[in-house]
Structures are given as C-alpha cells and as structure tokens.
PDB file of N, CA and C in Angstrom:
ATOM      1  N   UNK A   1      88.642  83.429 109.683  1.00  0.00           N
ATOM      2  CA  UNK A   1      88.864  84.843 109.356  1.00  0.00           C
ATOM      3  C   UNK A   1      89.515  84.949 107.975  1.00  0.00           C
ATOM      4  N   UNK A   2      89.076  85.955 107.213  1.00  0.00           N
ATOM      5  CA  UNK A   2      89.589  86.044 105.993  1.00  0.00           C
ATOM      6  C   UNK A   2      91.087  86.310 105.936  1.00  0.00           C
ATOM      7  N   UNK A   3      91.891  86.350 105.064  1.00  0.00           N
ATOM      8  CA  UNK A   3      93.141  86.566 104.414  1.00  0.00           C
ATOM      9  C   UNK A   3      93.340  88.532 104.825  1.00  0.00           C
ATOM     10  N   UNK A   4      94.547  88.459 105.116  1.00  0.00           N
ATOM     11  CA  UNK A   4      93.990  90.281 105.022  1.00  0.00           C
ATOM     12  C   UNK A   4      93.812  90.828 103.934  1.00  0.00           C
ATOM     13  N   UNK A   5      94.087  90.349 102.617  1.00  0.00           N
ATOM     14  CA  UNK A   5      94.299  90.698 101.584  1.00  0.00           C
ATOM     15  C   UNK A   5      93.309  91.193 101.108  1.00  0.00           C
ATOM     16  N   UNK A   6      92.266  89.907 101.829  1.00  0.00           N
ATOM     17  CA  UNK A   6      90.761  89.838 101.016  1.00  0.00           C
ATOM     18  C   UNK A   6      90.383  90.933 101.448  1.00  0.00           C
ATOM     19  N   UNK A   7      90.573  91.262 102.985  1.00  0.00           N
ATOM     20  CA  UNK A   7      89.698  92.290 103.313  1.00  0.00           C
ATOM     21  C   UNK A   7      90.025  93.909 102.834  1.00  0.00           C
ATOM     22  N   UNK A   8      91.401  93.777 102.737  1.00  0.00           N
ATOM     23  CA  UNK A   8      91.720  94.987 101.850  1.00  0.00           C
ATOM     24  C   UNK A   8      91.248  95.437 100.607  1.00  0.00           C
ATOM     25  N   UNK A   9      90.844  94.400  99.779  1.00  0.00           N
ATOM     26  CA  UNK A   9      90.578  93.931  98.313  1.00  0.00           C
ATOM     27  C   UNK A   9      88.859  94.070  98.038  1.00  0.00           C
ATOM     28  N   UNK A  10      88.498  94.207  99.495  1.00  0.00           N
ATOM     29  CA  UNK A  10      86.668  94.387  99.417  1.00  0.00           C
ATOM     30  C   UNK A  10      86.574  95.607  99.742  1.00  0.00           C
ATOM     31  N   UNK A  11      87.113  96.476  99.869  1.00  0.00           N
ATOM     32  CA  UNK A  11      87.022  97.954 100.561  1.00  0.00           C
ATOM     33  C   UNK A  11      87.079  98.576  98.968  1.00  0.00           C
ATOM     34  N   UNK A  12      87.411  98.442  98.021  1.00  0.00           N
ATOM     35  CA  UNK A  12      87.713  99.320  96.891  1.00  0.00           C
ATOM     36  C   UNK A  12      86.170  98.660  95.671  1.00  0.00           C
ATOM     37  N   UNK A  13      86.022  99.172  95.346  1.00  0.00           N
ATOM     38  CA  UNK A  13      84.950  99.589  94.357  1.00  0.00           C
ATOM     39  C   UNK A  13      84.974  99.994  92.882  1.00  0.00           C
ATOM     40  N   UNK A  14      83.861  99.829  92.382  1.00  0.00           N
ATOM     41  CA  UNK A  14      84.428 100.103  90.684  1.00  0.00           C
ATOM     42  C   UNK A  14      85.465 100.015  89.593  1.00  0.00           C
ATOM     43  N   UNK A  15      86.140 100.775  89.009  1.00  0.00           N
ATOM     44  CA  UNK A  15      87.093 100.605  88.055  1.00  0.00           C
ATOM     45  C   UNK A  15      88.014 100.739  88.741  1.00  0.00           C
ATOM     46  N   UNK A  16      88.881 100.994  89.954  1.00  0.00           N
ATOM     47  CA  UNK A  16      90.103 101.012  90.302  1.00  0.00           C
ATOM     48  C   UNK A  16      89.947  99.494  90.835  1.00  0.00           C
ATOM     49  N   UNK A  17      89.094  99.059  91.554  1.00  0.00           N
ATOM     50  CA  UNK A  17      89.376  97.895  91.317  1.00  0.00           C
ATOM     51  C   UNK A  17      89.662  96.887  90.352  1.00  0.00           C
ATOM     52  N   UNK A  18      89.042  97.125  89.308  1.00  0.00           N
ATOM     53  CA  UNK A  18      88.839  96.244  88.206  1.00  0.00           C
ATOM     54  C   UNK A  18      90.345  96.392  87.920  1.00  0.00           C
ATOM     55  N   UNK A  19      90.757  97.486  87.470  1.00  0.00           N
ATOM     56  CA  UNK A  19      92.148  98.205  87.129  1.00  0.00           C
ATOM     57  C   UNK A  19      93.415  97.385  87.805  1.00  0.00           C
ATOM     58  N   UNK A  20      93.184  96.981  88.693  1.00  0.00           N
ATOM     59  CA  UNK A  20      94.090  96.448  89.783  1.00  0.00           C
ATOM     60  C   UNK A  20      93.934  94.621  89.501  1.00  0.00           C
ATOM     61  N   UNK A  21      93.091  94.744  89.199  1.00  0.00           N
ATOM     62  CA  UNK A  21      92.365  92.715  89.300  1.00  0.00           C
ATOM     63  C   UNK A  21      92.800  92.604  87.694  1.00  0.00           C
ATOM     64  N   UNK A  22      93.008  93.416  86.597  1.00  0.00           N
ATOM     65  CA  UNK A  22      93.435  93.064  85.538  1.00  0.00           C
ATOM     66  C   UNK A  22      94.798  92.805  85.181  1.00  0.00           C
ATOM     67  N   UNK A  23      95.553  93.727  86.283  1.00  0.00           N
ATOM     68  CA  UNK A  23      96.881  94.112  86.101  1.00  0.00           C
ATOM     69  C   UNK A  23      97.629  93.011  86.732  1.00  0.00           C
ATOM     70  N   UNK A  24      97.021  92.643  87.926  1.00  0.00           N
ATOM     71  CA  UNK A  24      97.899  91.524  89.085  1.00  0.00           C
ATOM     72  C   UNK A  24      97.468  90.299  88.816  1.00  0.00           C
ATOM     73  N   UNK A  25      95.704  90.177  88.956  1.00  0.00           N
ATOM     74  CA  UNK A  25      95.575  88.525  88.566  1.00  0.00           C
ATOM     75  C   UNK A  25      95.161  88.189  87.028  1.00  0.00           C
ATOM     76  N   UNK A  26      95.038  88.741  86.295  1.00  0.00           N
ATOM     77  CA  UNK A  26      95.277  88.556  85.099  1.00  0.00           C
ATOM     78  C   UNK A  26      96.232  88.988  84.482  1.00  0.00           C
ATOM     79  N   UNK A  27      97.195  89.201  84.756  1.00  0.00           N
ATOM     80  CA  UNK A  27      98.933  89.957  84.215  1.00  0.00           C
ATOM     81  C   UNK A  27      98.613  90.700  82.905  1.00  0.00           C
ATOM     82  N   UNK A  28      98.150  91.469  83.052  1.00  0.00           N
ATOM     83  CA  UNK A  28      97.881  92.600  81.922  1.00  0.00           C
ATOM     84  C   UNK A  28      98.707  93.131  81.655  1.00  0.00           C
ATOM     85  N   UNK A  29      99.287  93.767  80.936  1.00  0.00           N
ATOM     86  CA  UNK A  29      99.983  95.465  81.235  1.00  0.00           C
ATOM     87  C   UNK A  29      99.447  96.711  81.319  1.00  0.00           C
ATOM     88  N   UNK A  30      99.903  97.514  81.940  1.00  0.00           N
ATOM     89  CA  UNK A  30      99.451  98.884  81.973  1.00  0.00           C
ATOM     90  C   UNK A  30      98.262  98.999  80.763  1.00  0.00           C
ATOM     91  N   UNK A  31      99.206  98.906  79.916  1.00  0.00           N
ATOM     92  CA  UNK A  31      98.361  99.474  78.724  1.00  0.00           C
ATOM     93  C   UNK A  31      97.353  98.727  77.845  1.00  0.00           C
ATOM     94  N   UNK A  32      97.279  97.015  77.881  1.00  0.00           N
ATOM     95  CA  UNK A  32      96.182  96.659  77.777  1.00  0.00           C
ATOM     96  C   UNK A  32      95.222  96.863  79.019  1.00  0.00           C
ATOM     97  N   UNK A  33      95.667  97.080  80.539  1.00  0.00           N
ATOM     98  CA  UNK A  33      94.270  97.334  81.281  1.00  0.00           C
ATOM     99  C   UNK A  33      93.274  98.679  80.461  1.00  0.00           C
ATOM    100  N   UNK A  34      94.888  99.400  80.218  1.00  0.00           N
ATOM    101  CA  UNK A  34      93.284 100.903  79.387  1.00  0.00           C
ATOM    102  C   UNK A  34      93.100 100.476  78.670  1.00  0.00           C
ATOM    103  N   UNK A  35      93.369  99.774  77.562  1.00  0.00           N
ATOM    104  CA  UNK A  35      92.788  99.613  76.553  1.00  0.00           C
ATOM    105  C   UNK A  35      91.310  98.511  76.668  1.00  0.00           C
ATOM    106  N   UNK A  36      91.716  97.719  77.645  1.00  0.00           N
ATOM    107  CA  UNK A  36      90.256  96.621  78.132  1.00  0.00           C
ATOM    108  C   UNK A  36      89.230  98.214  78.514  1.00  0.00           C
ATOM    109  N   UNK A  37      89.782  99.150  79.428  1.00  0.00           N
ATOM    110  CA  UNK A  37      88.721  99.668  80.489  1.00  0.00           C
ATOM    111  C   UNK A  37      88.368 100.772  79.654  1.00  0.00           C
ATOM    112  N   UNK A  38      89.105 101.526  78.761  1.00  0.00           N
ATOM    113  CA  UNK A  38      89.015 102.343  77.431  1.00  0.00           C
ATOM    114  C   UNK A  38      89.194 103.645  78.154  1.00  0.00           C
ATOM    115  N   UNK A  39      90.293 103.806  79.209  1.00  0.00           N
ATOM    116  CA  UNK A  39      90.887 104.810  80.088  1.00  0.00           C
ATOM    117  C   UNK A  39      92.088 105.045  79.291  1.00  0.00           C
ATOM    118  N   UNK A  40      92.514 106.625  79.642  1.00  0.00           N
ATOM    119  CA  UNK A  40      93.811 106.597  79.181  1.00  0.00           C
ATOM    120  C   UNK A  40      95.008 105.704  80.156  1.00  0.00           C
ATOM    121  N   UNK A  41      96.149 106.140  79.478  1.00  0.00           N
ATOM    122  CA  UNK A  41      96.908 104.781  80.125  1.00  0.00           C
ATOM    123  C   UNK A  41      97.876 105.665  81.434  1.00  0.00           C
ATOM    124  N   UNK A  42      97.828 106.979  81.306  1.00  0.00           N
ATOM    125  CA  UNK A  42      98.652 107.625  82.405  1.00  0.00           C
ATOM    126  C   UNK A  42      96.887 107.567  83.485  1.00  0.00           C
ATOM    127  N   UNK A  43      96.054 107.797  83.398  1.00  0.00           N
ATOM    128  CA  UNK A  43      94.777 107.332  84.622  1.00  0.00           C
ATOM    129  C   UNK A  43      94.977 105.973  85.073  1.00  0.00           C
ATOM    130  N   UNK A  44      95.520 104.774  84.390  1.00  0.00           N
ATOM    131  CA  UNK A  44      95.504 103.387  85.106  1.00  0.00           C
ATOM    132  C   UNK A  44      96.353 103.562  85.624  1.00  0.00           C
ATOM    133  N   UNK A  45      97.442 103.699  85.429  1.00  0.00           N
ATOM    134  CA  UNK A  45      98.747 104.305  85.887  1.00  0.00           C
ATOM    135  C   UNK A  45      98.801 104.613  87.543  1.00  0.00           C
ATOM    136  N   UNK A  46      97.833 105.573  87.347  1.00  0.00           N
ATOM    137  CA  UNK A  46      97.871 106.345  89.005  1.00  0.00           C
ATOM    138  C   UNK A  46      97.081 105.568  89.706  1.00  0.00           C
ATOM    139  N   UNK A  47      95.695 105.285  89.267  1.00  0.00           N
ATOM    140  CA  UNK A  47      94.821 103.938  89.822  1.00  0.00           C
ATOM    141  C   UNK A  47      95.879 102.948  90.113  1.00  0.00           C
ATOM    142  N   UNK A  48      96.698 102.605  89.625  1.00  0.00           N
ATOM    143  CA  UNK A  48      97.105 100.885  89.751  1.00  0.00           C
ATOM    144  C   UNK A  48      97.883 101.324  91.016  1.00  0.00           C
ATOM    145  N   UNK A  49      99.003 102.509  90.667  1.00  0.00           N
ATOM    146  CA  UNK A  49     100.092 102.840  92.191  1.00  0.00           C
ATOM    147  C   UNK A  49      99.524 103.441  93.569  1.00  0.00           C
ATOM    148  N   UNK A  50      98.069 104.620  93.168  1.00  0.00           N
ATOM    149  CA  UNK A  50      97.138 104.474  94.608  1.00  0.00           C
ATOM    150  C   UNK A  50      96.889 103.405  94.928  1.00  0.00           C
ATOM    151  N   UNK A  51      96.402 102.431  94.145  1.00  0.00           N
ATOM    152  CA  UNK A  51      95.470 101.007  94.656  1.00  0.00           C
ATOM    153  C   UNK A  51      96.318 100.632  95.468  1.00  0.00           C
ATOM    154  N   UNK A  52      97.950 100.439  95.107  1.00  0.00           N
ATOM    155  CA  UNK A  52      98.840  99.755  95.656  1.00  0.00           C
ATOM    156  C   UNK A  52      99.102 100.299  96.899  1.00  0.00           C
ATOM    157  N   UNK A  53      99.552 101.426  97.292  1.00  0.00           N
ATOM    158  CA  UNK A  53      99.267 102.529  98.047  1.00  0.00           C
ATOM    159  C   UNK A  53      98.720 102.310  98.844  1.00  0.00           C
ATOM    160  N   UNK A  54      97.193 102.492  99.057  1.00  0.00           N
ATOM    161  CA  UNK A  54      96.221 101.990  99.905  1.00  0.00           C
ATOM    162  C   UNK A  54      96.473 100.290  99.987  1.00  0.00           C
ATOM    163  N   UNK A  55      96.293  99.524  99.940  1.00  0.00           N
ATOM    164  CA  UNK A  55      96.905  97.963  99.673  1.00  0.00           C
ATOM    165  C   UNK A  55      97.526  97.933 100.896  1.00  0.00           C
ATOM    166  N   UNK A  56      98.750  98.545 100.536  1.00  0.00           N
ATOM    167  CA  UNK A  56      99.822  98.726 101.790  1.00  0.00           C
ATOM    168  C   UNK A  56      99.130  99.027 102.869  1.00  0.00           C
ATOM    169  N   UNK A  57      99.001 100.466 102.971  1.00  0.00           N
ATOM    170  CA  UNK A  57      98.419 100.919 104.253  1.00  0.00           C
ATOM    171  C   UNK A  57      96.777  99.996 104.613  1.00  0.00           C
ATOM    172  N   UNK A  58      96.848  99.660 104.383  1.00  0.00           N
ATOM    173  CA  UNK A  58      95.470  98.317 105.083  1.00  0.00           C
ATOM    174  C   UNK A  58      96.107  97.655 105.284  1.00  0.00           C
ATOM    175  N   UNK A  59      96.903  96.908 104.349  1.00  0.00           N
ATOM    176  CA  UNK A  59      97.210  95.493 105.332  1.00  0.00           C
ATOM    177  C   UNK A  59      98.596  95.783 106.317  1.00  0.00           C
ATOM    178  N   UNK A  60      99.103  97.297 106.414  1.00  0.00           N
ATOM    179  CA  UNK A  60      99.752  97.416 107.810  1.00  0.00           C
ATOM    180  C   UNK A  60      98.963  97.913 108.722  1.00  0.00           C
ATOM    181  N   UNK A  61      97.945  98.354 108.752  1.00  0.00           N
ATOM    182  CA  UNK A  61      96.523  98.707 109.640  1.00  0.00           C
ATOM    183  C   UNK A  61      96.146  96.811 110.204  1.00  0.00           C
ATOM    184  N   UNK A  62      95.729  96.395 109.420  1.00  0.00           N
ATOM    185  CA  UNK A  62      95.237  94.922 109.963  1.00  0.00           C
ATOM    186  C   UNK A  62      96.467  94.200 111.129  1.00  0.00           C
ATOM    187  N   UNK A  63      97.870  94.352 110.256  1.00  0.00           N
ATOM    188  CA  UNK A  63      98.737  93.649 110.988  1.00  0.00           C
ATOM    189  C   UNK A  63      98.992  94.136 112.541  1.00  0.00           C
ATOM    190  N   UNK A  64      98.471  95.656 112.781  1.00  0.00           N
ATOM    191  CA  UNK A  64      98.861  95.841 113.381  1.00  0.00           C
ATOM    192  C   UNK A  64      97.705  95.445 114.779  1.00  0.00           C
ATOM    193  N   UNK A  65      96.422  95.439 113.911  1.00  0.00           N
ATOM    194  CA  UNK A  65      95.428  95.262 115.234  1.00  0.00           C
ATOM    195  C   UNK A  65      95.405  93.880 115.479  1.00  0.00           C
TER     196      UNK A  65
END
C-alpha cells in the first residue's frame, strides 16, 4: 500500500501541484516558484497554504480509515 502521502499527492492536478513540488521538494521560495510558473507571488502563496490545507485534511481522512 502506498505512503499516505502519495495518495494525497495524486489527488491534486496541474499548477497547484507543481507549485507545491517546487516549494517542498525542490526548496524554492515562494517567489522563485512564481517566478519558475510566471504567477504572481501572492497566487502561489494561497496555492502553496490551500495545498497544505488539503494535505492535512487527507492524510487525517486516511489515518482515520
């Protein structure tokens, strides 16, 4: 069985993902992720803390089933 992480981490799609995979496993900052994704930097901003957001609430959904 996968990691829960993973499975949290396959549910998201497009640029908020990307947004999130630049910031955590490539240690970006905020403001080079916009500048890689050519977003402003208050939009990664909210992407990166929803992503996280949701993140949470999945992997306390998994833990719990």
């Amino acid at each position: 069985m996968p990691r829960p992480w993973r499975t949290a981490w396959r549910r998201w799609k497009g640029l908020q993902r990307q947004a999130i995979g630049l910031a955590y496993f490539h240690d970006l900052s905020h403001s080079e992720v916009a500048a890689q994704l050519a977003l402003p930097l208050g939009t990664v901003k909210t992407w990166i803390r929803r992503g996280l957001d949701k993140l949470r609430n999945c992997l306390a959904k998994l833990e719990r089933a």
